[in-house]
Protein backbone atom coordinates (compact mmCIF):
# COMPACT_ATOMS: atom_id res chain seq x y z
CA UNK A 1 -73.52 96.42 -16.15
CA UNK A 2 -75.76 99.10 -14.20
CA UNK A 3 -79.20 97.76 -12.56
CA UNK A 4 -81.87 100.41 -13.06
CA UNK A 5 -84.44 100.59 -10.09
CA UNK A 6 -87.08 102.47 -10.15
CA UNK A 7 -89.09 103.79 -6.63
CA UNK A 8 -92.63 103.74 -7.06
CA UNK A 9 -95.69 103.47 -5.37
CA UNK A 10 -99.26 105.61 -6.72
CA UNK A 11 -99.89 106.85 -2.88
CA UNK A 12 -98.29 110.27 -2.55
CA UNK A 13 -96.42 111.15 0.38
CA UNK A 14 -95.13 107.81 1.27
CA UNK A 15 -91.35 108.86 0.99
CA UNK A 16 -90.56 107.86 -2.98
CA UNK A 17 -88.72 111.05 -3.74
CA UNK A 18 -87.37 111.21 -0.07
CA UNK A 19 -85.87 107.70 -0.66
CA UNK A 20 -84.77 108.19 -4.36
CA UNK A 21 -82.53 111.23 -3.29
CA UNK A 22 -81.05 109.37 -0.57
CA UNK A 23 -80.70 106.28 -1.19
CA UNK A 24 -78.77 107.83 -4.67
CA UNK A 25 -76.64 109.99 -2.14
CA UNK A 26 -76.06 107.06 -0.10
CA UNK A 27 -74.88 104.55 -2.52
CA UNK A 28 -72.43 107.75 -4.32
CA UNK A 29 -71.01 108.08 -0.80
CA UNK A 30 -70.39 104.23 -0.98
CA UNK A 31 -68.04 105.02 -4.09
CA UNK A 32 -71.02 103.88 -6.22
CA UNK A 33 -71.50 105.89 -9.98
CA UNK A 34 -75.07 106.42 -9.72
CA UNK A 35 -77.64 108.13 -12.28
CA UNK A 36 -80.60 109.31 -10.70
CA UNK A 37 -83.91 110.16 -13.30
CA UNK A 38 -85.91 112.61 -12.14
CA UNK A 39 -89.73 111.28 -13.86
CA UNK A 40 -91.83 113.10 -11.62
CA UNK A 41 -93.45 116.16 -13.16
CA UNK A 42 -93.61 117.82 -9.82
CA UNK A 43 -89.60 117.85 -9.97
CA UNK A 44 -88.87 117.70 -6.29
CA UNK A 45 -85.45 115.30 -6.78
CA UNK A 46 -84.48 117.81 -8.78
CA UNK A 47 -84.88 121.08 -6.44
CA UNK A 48 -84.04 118.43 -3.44
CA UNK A 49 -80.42 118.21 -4.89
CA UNK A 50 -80.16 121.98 -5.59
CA UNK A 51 -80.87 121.92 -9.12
CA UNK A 52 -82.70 125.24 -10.02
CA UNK A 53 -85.91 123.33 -12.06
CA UNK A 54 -86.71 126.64 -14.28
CA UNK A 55 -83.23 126.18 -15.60
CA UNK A 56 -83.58 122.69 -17.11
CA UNK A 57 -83.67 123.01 -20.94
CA UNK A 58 -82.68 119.56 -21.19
CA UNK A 59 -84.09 116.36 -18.63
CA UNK A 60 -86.56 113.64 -18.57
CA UNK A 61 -88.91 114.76 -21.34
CA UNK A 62 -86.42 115.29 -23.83
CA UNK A 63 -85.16 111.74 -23.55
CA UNK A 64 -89.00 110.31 -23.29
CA UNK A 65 -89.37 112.51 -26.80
CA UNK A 66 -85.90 111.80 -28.14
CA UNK A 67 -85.60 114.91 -29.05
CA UNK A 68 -82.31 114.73 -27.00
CA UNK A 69 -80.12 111.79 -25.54
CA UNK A 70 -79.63 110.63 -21.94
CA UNK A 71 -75.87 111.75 -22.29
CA UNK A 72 -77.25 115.35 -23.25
CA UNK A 73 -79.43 115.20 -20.28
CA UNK A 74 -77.07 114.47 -17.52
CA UNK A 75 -75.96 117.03 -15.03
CA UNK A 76 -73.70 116.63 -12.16
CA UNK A 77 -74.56 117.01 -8.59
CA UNK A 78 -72.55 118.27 -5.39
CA UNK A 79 -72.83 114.53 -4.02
CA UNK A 80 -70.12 112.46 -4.67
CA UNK A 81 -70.25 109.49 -7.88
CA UNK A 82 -73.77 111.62 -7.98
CA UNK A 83 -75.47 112.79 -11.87
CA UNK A 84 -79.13 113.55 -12.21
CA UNK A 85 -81.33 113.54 -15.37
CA UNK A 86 -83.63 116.47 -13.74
CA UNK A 87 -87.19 117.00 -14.85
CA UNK A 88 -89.24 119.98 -15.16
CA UNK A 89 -93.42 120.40 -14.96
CA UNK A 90 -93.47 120.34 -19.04
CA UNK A 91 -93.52 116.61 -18.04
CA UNK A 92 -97.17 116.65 -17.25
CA UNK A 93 -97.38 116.64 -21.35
CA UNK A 94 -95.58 113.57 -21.90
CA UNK A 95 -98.86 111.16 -21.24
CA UNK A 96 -100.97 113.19 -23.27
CA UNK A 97 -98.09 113.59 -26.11
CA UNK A 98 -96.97 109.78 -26.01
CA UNK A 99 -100.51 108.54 -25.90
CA UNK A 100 -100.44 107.60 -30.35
CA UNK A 101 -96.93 106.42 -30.71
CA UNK A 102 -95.82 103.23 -30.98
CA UNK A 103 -94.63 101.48 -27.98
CA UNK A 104 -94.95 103.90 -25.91
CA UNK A 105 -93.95 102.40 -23.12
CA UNK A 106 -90.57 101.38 -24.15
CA UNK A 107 -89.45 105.05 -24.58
CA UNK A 108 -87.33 105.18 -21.65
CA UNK A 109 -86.32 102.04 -22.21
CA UNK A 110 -84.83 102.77 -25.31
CA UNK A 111 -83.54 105.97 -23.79
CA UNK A 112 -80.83 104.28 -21.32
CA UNK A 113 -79.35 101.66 -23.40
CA UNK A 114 -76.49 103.76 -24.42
CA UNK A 115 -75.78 104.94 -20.59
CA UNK A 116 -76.81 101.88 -18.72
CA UNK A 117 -73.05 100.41 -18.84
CA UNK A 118 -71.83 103.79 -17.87
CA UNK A 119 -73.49 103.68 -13.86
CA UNK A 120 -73.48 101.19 -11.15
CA UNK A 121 -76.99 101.82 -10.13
CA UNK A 122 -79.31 103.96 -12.01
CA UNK A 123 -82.65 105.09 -9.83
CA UNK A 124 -85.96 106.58 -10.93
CA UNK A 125 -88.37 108.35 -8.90
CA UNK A 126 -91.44 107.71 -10.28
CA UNK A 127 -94.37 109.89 -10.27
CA UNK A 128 -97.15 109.29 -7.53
CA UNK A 129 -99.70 107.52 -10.34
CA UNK A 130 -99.63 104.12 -12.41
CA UNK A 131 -100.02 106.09 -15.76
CA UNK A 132 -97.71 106.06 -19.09
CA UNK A 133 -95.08 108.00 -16.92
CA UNK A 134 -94.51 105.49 -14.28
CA UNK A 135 -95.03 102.18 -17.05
CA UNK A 136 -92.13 103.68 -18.69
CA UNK A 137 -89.88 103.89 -15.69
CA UNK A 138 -91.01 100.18 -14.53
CA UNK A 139 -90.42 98.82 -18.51
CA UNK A 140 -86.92 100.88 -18.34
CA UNK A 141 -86.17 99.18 -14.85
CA UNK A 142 -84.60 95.91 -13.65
CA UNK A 143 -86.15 95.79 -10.13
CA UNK A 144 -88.58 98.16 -8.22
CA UNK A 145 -88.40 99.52 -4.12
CA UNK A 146 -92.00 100.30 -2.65
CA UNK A 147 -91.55 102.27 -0.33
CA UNK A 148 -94.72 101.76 2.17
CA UNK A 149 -95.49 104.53 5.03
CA UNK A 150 -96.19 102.62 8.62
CA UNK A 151 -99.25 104.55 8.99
CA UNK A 152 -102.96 103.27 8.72
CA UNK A 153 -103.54 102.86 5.11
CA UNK A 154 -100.40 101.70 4.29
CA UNK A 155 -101.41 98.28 2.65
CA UNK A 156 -103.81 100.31 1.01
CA UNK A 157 -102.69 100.30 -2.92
CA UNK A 158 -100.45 97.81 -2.48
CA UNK A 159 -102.33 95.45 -4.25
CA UNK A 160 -102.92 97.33 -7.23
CA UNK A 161 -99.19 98.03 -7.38
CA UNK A 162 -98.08 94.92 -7.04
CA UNK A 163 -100.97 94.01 -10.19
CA UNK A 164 -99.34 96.44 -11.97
CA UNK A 165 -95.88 94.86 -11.18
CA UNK A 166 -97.26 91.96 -12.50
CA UNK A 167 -98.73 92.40 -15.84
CA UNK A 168 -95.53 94.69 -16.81
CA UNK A 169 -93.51 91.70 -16.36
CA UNK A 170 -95.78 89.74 -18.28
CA UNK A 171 -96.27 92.33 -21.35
CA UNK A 172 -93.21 94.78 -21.11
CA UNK A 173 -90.72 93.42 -19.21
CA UNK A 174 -89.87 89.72 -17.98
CA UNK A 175 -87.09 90.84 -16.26
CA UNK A 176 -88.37 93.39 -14.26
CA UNK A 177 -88.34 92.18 -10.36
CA UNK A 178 -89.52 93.29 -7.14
CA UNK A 179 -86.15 94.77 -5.22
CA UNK A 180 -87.99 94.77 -1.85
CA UNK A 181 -90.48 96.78 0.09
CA UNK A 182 -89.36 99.44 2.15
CA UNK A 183 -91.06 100.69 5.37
CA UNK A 184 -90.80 104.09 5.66
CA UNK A 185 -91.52 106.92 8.61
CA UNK A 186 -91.42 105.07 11.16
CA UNK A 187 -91.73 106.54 14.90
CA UNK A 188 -91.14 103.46 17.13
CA UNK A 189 -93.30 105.10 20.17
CA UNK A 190 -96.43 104.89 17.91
CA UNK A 191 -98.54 100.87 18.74
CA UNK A 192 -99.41 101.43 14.97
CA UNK A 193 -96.11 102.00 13.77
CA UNK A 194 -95.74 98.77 14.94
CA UNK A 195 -98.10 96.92 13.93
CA UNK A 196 -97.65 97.94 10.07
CA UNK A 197 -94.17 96.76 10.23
CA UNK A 198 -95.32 93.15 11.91
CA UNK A 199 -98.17 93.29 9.48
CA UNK A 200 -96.06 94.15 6.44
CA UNK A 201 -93.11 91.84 7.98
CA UNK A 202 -95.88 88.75 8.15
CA UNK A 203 -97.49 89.12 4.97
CA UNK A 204 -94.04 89.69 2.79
CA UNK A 205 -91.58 88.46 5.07
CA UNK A 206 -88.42 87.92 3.00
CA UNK A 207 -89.56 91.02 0.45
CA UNK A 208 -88.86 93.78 3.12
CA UNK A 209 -85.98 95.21 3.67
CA UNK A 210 -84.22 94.78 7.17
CA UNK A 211 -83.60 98.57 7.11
CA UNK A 212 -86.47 100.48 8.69
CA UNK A 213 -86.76 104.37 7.58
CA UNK A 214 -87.61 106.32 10.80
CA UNK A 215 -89.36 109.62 11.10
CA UNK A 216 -86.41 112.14 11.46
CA UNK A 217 -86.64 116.25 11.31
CA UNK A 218 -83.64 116.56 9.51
CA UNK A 219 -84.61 114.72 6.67
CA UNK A 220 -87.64 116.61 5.78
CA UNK A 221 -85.36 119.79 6.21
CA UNK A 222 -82.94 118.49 3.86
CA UNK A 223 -84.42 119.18 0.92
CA UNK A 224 -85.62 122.58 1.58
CA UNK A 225 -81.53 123.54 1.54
CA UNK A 226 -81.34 121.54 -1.75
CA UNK A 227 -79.52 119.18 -0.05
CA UNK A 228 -79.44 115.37 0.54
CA UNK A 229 -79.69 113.99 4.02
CA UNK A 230 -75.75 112.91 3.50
CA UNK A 231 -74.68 116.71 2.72
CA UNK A 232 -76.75 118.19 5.25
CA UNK A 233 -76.93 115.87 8.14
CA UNK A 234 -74.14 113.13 7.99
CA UNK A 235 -74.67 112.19 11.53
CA UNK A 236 -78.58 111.93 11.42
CA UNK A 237 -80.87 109.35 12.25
CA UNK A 238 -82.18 109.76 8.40
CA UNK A 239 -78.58 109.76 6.84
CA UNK A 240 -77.89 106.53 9.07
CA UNK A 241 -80.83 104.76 8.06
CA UNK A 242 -80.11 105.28 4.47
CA UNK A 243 -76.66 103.80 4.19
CA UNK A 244 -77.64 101.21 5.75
CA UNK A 245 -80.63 100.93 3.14
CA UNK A 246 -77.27 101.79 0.90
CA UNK A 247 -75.51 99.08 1.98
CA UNK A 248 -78.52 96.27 1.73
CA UNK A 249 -78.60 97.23 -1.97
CA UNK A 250 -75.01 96.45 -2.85
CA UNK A 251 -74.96 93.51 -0.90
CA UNK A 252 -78.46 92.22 -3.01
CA UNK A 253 -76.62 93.00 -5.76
CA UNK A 254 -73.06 92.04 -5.51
């Protein structure tokens, strides 16, 4: 049975696609099958696994439509145990075109029943908003990562999120739990690097992951060479940190 996780937070820039490419690398290099759902109408999973995005006929807004099935939509990747349902900017439409139907929300949902048994771990990068987009992902999912940048307005958000979290669980989706929060760009010579982690680690203690994402050049070049840190960069700081993230997942879930 596959658990679906989606990687949200409504702050841009905090790492979400970042950690939705790699930690999907990272658990494929594991000898993990994993699905990774591109629902982010800017695309950048997609292009950050080499995936030309002007050449996706079929991805993420097919299956939200049903015009198409999730089997239809999956590609394969150059990363090992790695497929991709890719997305494309035509996705902006979906929240305006799924607005008058009838459970909306369960779209996706409905999508990955017939694949769910098919991956070990499905993950979907969700788009930087709490709108239809992202309450389909989170109804779809069986867990959620936040990823949380130690920077100043990192608890910023969070709140809202976690509301959010909340009152899907309580209309869409009992089942849906909180994986764990994940601190993300770290740079350990920074006192408020710090003191988000202590903050984040006091407030949430047992919800954060022990795996710490550090600032690291190579894995903002990665994606640029449509590559994940893994492919590019084995040996990096970034690829490290993300098996280990990897490897906290499995062990959660095993």
């Amino acid at each position: 049975m596959g658990k679906i996780i989606a990687i949200a937070n409504q702050k841009g820039g905090v790492g979400k696609t970042t950690t939705s490419v790699n930690l999907a690398a990272s658990l494929g290099v594991l000898e993990k099958k994993v699905l990774l759902i591109d629902a982010d109408p800017q695309a950048n999973a997609t292009s950050g696994l080499g995936i030309d995005v002007e050449t996706i006929e079929i991805g993420t807004y097919q299956l939200l439509e049903h015009t198409n099935t999730a089997k239809e939509a999956i590609l394969k990747t150059d990363t090992p145990n790695l497929d991709i349902i890719a997305s494309h900017i035509d996705l902006v439409a979906i929240e305006i075109e799924l607005v008058d139907k009838d459970d909306r929300e369960y779209m996706m949902r409905r999508s990955l029943i017939e694949i769910k048994d098919d991956y070990d771990f499905i993950i979907i990068d969700c788009a930087p908003s709490l709108g239809l987009l992202t309450l389909n992902a989170l109804t779809a999912s069986d867990a959620v990562i936040i990823p949380i940048q130690c920077e100043y307005f990192a608890l910023e958000g969070l709140g809202k999120l976690l509301n959010t979290v909340k009152s899907v669980q309580k209309i869409h989706n009992p089942e849906l739990d909180i994986e764990g929060l994940l601190l993300t760009m770290y740079d350990s010579r920074l006192r408020l690097s710090n003191q988000v982690v202590e903050e984040v680690q006091k407030h949430f203690n047992d919800m954060v992951f022990k795996t710490i994402i550090q600032r690291n050049v190579r894995l903002s070049e990665a994606p640029s060479f449509g590559e994940s840190i893994i492919n590019f960069d084995a040996s990096s700081k970034g690829a490290i940190n993300y098996l280990s993230l990897a490897k906290e997942v499995i062990n959660k879930n095993s």
